[in-house]
N, C-alpha and C. Protein backbone atom coordinates (compact mmCIF):
# COMPACT_ATOMS: atom_id res chain seq x y z
N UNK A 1 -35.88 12.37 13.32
CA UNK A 1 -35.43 13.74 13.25
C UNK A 1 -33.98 13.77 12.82
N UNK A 2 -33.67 14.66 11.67
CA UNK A 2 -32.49 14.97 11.64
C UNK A 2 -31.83 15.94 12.17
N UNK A 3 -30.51 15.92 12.88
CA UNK A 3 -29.36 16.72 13.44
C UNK A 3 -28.47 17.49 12.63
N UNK A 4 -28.14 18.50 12.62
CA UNK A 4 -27.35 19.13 11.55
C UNK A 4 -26.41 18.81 11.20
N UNK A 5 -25.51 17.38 12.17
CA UNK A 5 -24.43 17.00 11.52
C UNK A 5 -24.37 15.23 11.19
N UNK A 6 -26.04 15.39 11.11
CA UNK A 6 -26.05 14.26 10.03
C UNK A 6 -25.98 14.30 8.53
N UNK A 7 -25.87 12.78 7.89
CA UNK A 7 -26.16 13.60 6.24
C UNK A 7 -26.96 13.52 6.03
N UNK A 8 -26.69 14.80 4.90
CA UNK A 8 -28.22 14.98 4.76
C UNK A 8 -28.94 14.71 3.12
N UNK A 9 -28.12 13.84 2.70
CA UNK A 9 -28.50 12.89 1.51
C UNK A 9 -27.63 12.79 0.63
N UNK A 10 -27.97 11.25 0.39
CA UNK A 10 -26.33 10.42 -0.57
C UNK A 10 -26.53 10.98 -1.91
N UNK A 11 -24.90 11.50 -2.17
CA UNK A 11 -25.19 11.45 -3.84
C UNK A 11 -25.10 10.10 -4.36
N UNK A 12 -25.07 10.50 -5.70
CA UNK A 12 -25.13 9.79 -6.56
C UNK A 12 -23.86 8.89 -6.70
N UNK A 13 -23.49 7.56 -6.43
CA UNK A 13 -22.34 6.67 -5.96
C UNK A 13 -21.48 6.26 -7.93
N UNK A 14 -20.79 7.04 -8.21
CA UNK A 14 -20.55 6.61 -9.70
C UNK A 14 -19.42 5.61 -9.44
N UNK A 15 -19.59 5.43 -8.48
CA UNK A 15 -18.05 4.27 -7.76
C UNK A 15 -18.12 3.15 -6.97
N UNK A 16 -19.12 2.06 -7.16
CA UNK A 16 -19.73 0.94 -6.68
C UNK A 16 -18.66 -0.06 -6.67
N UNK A 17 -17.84 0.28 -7.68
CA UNK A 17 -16.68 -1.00 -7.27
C UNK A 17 -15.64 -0.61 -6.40
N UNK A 18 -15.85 0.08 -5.58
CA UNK A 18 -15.12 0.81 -4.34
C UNK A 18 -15.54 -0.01 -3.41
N UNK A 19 -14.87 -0.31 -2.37
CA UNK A 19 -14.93 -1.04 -1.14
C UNK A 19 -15.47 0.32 -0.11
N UNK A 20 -14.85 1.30 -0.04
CA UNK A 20 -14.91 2.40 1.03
C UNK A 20 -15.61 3.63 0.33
N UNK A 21 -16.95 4.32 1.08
CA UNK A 21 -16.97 5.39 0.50
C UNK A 21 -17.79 6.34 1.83
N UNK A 22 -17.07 7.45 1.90
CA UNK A 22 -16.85 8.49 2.79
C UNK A 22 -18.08 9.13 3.00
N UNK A 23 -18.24 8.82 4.40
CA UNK A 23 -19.32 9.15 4.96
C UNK A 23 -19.30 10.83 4.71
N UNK A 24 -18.29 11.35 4.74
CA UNK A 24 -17.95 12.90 4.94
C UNK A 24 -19.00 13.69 3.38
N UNK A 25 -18.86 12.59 2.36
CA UNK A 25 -19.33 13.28 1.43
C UNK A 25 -20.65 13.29 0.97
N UNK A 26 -21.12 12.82 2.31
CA UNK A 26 -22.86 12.80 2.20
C UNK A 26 -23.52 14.52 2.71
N UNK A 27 -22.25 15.00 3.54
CA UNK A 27 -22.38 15.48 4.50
C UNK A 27 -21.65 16.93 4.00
N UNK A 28 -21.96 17.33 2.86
CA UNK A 28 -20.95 18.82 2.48
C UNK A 28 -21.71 20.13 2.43
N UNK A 29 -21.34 20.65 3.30
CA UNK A 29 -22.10 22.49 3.43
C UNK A 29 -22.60 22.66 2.10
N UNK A 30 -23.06 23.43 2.13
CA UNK A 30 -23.51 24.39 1.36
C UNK A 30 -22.22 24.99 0.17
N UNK A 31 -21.17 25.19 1.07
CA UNK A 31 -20.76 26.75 0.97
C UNK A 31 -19.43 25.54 0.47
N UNK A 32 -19.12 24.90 0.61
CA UNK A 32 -17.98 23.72 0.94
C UNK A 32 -16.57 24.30 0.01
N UNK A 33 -15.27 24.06 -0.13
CA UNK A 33 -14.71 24.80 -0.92
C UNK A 33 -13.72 23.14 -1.00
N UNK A 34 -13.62 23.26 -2.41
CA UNK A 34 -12.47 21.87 -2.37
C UNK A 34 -11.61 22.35 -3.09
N UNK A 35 -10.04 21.86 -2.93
CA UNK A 35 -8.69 22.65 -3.23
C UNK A 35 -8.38 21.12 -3.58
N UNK A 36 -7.21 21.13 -4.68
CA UNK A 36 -5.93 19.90 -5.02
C UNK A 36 -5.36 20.49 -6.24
N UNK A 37 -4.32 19.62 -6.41
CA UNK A 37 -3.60 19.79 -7.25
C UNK A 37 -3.90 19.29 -8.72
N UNK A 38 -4.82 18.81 -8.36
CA UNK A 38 -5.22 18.60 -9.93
C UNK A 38 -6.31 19.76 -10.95
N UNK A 39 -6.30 20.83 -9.56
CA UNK A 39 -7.15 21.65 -10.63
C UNK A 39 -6.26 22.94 -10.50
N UNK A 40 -6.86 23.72 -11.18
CA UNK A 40 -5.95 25.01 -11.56
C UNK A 40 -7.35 26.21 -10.41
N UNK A 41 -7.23 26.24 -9.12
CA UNK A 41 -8.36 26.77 -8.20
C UNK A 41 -9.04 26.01 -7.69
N UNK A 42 -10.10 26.56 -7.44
CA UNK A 42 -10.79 25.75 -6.61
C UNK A 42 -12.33 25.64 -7.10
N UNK A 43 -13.17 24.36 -6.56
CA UNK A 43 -14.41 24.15 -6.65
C UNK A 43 -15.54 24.63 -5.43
N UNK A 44 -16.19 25.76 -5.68
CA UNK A 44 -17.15 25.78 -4.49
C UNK A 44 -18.45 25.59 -4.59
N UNK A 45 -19.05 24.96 -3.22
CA UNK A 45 -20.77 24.88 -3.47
C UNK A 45 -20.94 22.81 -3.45
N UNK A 46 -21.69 22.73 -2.41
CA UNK A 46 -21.97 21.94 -2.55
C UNK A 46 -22.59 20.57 -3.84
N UNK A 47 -23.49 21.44 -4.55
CA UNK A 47 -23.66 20.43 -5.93
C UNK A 47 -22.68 20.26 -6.83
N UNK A 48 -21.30 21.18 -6.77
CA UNK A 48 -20.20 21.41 -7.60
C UNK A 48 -19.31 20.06 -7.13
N UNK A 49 -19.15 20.39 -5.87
CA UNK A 49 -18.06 19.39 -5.43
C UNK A 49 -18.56 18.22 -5.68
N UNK A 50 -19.78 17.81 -5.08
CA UNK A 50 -20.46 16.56 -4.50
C UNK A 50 -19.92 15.63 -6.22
N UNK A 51 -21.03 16.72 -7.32
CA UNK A 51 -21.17 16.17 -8.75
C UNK A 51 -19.18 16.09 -9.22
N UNK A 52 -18.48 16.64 -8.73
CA UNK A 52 -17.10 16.66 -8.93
C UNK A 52 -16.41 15.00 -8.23
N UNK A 53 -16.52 14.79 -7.40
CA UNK A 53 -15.86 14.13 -6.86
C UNK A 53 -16.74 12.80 -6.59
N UNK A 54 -17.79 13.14 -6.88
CA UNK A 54 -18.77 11.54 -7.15
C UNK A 54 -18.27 10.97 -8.85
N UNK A 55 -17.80 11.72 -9.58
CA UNK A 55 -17.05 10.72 -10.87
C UNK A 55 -15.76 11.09 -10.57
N UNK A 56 -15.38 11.70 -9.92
CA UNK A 56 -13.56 11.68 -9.84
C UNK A 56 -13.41 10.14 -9.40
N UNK A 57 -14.04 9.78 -8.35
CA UNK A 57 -14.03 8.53 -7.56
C UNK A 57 -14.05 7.42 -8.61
N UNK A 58 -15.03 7.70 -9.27
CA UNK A 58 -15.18 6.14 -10.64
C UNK A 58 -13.61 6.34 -11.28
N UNK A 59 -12.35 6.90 -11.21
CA UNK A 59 -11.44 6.54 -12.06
C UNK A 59 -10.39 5.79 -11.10
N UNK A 60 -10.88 5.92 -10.05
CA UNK A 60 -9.65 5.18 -9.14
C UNK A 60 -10.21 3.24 -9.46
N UNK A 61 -9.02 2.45 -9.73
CA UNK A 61 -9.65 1.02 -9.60
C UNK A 61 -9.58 0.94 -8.85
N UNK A 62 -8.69 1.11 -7.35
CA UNK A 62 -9.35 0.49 -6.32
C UNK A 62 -9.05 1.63 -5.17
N UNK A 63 -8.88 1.54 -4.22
CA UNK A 63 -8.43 2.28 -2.75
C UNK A 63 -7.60 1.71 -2.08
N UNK A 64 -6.36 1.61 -1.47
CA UNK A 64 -5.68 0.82 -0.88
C UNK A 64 -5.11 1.93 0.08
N UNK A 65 -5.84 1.95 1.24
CA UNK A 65 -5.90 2.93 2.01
C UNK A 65 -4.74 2.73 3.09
N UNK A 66 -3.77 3.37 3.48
CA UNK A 66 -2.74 3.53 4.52
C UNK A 66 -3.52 3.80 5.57
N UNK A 67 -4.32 4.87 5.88
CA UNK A 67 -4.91 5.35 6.64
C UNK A 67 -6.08 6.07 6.09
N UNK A 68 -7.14 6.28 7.25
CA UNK A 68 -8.66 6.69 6.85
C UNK A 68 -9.13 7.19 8.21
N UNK A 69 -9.71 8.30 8.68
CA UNK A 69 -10.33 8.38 10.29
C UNK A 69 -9.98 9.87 10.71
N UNK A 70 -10.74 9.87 11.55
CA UNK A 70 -10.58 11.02 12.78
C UNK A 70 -9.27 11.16 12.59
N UNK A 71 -8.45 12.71 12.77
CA UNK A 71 -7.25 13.05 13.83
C UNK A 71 -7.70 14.48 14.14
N UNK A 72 -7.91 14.57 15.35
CA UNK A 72 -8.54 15.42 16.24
C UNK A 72 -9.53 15.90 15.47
N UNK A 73 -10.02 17.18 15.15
CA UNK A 73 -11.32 18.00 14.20
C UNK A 73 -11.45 17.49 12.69
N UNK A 74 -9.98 16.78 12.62
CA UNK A 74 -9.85 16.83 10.85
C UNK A 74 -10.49 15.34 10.40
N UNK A 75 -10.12 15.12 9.24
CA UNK A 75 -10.88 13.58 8.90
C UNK A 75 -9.89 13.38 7.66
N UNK A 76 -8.57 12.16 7.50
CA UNK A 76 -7.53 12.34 7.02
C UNK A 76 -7.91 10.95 6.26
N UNK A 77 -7.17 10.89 4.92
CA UNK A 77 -7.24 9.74 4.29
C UNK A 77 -6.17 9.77 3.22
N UNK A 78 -5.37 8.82 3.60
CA UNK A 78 -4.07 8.23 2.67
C UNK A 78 -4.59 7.29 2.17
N UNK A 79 -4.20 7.40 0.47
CA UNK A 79 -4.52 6.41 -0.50
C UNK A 79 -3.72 5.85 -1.20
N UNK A 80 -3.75 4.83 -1.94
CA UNK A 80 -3.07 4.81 -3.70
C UNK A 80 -4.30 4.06 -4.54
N UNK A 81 -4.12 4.30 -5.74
CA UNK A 81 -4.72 3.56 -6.77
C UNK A 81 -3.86 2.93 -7.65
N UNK A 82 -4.30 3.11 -9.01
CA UNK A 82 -4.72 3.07 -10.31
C UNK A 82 -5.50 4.04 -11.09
N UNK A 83 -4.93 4.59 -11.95
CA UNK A 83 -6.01 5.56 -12.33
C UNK A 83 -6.62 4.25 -13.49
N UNK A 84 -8.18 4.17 -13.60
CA UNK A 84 -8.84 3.15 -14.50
C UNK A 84 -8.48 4.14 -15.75
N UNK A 85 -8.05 2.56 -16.99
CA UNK A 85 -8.01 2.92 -17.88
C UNK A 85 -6.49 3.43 -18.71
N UNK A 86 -5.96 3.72 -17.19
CA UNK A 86 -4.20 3.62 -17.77
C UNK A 86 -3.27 2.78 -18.52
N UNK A 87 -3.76 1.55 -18.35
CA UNK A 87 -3.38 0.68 -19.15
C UNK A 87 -2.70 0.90 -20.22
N UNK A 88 -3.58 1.52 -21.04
CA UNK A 88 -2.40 2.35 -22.58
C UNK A 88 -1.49 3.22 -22.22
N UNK A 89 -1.36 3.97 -21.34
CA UNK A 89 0.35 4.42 -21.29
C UNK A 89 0.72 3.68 -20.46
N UNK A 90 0.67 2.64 -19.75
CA UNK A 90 1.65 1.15 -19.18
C UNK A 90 0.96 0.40 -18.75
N UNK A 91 1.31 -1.06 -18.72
CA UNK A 91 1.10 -1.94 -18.75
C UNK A 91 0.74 -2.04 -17.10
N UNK A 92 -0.51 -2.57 -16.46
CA UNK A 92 -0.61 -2.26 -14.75
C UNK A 92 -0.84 -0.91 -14.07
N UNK A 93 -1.27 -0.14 -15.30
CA UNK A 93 -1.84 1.43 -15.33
C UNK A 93 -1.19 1.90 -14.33
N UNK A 94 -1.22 3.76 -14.03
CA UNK A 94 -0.49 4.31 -13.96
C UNK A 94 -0.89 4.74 -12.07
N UNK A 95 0.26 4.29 -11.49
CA UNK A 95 -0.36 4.70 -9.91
C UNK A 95 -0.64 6.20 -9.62
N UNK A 96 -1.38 6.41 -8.98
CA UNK A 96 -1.84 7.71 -8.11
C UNK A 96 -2.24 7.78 -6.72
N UNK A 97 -1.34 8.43 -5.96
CA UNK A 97 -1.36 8.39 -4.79
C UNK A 97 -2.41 9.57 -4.26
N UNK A 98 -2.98 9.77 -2.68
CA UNK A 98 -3.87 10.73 -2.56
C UNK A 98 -3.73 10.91 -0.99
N UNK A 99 -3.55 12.34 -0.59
CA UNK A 99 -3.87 12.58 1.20
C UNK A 99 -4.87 13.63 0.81
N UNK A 100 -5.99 13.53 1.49
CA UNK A 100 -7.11 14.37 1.89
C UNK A 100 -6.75 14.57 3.12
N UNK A 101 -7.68 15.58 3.75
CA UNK A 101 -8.05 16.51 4.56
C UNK A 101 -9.12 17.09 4.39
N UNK A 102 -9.92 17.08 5.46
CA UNK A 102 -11.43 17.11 4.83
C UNK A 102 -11.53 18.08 6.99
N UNK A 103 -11.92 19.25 6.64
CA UNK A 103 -12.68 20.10 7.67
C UNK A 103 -13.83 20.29 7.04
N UNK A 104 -14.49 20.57 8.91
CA UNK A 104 -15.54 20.63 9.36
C UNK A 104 -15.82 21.68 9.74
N UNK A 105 -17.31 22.04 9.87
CA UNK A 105 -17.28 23.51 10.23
C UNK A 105 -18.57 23.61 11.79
N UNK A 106 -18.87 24.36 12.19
CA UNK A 106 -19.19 24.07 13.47
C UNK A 106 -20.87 23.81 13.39
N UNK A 107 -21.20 23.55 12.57
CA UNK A 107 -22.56 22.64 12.33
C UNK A 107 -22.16 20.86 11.95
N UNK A 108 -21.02 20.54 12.04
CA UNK A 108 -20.57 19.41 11.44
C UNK A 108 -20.58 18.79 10.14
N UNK A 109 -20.87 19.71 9.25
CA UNK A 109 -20.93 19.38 8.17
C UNK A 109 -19.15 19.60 7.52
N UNK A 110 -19.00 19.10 6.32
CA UNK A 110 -17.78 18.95 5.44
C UNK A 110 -17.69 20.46 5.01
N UNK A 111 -16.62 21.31 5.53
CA UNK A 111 -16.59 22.42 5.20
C UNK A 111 -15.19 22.74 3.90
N UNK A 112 -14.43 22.12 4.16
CA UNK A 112 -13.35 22.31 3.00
C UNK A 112 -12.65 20.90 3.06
N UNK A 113 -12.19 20.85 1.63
CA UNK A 113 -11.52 19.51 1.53
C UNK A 113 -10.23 19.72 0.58
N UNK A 114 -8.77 19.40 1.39
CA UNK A 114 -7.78 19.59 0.47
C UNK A 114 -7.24 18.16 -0.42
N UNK A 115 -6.92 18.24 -1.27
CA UNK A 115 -6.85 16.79 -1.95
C UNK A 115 -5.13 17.11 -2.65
N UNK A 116 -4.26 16.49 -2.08
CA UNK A 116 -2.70 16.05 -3.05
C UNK A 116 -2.11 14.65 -3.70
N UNK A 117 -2.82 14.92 -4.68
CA UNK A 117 -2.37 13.67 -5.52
C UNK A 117 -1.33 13.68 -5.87
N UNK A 118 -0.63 12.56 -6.07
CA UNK A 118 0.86 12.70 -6.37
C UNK A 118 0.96 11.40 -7.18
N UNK A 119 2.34 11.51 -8.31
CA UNK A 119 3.24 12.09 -8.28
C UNK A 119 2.24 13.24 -9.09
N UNK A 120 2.85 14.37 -9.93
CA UNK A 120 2.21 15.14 -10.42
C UNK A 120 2.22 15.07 -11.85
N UNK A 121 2.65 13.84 -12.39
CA UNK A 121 2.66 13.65 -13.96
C UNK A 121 0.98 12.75 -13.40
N UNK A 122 1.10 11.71 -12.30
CA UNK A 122 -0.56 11.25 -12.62
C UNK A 122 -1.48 11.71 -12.00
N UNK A 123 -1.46 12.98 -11.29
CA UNK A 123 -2.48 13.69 -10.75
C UNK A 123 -2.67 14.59 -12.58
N UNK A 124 -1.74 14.99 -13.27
CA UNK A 124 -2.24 16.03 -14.37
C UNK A 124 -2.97 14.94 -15.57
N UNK A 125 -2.55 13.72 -15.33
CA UNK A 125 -3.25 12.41 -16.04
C UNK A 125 -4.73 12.45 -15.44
N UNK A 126 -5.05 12.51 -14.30
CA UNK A 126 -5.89 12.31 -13.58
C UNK A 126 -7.13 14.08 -13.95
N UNK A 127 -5.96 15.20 -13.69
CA UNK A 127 -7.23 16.12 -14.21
C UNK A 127 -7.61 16.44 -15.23
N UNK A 128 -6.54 16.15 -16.46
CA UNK A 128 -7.01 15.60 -17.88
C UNK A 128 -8.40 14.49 -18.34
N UNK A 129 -8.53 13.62 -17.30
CA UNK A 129 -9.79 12.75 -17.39
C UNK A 129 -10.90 13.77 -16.99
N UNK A 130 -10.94 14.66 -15.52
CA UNK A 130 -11.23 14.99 -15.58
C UNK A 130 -12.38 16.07 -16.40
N UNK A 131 -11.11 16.83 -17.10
CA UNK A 131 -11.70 18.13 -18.64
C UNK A 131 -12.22 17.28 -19.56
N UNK A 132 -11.82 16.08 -19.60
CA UNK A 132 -12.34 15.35 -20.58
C UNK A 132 -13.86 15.33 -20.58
N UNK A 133 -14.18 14.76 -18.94
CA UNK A 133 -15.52 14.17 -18.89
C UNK A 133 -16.59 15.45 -18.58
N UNK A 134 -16.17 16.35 -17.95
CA UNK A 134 -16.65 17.89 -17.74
C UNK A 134 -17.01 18.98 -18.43
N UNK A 135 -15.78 18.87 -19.69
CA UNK A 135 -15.30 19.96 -20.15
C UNK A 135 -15.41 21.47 -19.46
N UNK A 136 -15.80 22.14 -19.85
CA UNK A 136 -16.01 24.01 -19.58
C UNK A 136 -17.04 23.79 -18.33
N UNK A 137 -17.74 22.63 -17.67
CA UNK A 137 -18.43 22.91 -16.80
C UNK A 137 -18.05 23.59 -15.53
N UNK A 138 -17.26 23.55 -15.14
CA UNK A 138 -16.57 23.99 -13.81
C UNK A 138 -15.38 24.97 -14.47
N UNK A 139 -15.62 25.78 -15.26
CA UNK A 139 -14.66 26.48 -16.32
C UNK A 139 -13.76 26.46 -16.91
N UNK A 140 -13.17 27.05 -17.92
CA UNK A 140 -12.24 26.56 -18.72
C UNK A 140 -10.98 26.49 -18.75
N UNK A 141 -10.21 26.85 -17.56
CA UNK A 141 -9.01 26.79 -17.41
C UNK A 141 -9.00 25.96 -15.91
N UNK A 142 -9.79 25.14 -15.40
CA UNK A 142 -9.38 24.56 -14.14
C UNK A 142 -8.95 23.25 -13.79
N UNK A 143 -9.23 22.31 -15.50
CA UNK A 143 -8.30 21.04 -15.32
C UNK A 143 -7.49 21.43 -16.18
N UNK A 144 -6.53 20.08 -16.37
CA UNK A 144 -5.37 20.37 -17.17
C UNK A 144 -5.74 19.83 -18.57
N UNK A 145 -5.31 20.34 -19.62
CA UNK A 145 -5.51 19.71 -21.04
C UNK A 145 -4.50 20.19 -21.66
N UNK A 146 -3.25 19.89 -21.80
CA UNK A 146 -2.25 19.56 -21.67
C UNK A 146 -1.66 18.37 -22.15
N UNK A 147 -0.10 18.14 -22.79
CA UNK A 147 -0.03 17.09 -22.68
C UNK A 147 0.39 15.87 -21.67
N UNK A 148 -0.22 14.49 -21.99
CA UNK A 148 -0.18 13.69 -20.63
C UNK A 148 0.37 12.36 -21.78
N UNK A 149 1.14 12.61 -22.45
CA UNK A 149 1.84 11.08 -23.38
C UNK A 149 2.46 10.25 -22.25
N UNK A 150 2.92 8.99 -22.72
CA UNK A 150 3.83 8.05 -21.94
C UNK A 150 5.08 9.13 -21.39
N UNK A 151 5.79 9.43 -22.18
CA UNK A 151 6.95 9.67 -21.97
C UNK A 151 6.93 11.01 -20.52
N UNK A 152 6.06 11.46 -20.26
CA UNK A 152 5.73 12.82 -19.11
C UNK A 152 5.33 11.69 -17.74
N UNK A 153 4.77 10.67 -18.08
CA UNK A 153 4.20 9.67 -16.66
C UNK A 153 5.05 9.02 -16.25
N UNK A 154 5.38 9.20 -14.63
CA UNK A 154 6.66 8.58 -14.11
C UNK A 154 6.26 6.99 -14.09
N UNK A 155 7.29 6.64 -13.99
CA UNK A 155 7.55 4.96 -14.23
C UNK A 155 8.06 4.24 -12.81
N UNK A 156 8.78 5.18 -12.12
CA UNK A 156 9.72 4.47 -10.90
C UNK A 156 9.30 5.66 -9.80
N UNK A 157 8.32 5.21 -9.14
CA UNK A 157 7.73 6.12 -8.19
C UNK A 157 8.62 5.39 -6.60
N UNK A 158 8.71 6.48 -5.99
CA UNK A 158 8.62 5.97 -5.03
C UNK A 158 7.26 6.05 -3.42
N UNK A 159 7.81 4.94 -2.78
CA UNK A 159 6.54 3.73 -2.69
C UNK A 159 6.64 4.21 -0.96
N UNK A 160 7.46 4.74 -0.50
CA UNK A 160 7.81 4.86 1.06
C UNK A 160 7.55 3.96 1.82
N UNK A 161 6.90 3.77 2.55
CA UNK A 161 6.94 2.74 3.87
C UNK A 161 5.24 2.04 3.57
N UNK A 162 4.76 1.56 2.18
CA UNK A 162 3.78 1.03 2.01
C UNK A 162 3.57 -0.01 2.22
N UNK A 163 2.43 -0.52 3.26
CA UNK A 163 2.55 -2.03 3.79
C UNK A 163 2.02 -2.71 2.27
N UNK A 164 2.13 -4.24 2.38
CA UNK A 164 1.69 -5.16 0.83
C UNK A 164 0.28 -4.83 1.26
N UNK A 165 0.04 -5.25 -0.31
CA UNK A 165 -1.66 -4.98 -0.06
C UNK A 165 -2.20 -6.29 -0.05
N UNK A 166 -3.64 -6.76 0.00
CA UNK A 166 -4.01 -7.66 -0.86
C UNK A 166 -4.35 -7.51 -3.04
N UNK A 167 -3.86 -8.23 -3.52
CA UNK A 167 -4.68 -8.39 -4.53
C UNK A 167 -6.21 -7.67 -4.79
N UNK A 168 -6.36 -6.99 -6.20
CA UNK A 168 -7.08 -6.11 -6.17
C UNK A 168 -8.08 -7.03 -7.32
């Protein structure tokens, strides 16, 4: 028997070379509303997000998670990557950092999810892949297409209190 705040079926994983993948997003309402900075509004509806953020995931090379888990109702996750494929505007592609926030709603399912990628030259790198791979599906003004040349992508980020990682 299933419970309402189990999931209630895996999407589609476009991100297998991921070490970690979030139980939360098996598990998204109906109604679900996802917010970040990489779009211009927001995405609502469960098949929107799910199909949204099941290939957003394939551009990260890896996850190098600060933190991931419970804090009280919420479900928080500090990241960095790589966006895959950066390589051509620098050499060791271009980092992208990420804090989610992911509420719940009182059936336990994933009710809204806020996403801040940073810095904001590779989050607009990042929703440029996006429009790319989408286009007008999720409408026409909600990623960026824009320009994203070398010279707009920061180079000297700062790194704050990031423990070493292992090798990726």
């Amino acid at each position: 028997m299933t419970t309402s705040n189990e999931p209630t079926g895996r999407l589609n994983n476009q991100a297998p070379h991921l070490d970690y993948y979030p139980e939360w997003l098996d598990n998204l309402a109906d109604d679900v509303i996802l917010q970040g900075n990489f779009a211009n509004g927001e995405v609502i509806g469960k098949e929107k997000v799910g199909k949204l953020l099941s290939f957003a995931r394939s551009n990260y090379a890896f996850q190098d998670f600060r933190f991931f888990g419970k804090r009280g109702e919420l479900f928080l996750e500090d990241y960095r990557s790589t966006i895959r494929g950066s390589e051509t505007y620098r050499p060791g592609g271009i980092e992208i950092y990420n804090f989610v926030v992911v509420y719940f709603n009182e059936a336990g399912e994933t009710s809204q999810l806020v996403m801040n990628h940073r810095p904001q030259s590779a989050a607009l790198l990042f929703s440029s892949l996006l429009a790319e791979h989408f286009g007008d599906e999720f409408g026409s003004d909600l990623f960026y297409k824009g320009d994203v040349s070398d010279r707009l992508l920061d180079h000297d980020l700062s790194r704050g209190q990031w423990p070493p990682s292992p090798s990726h």
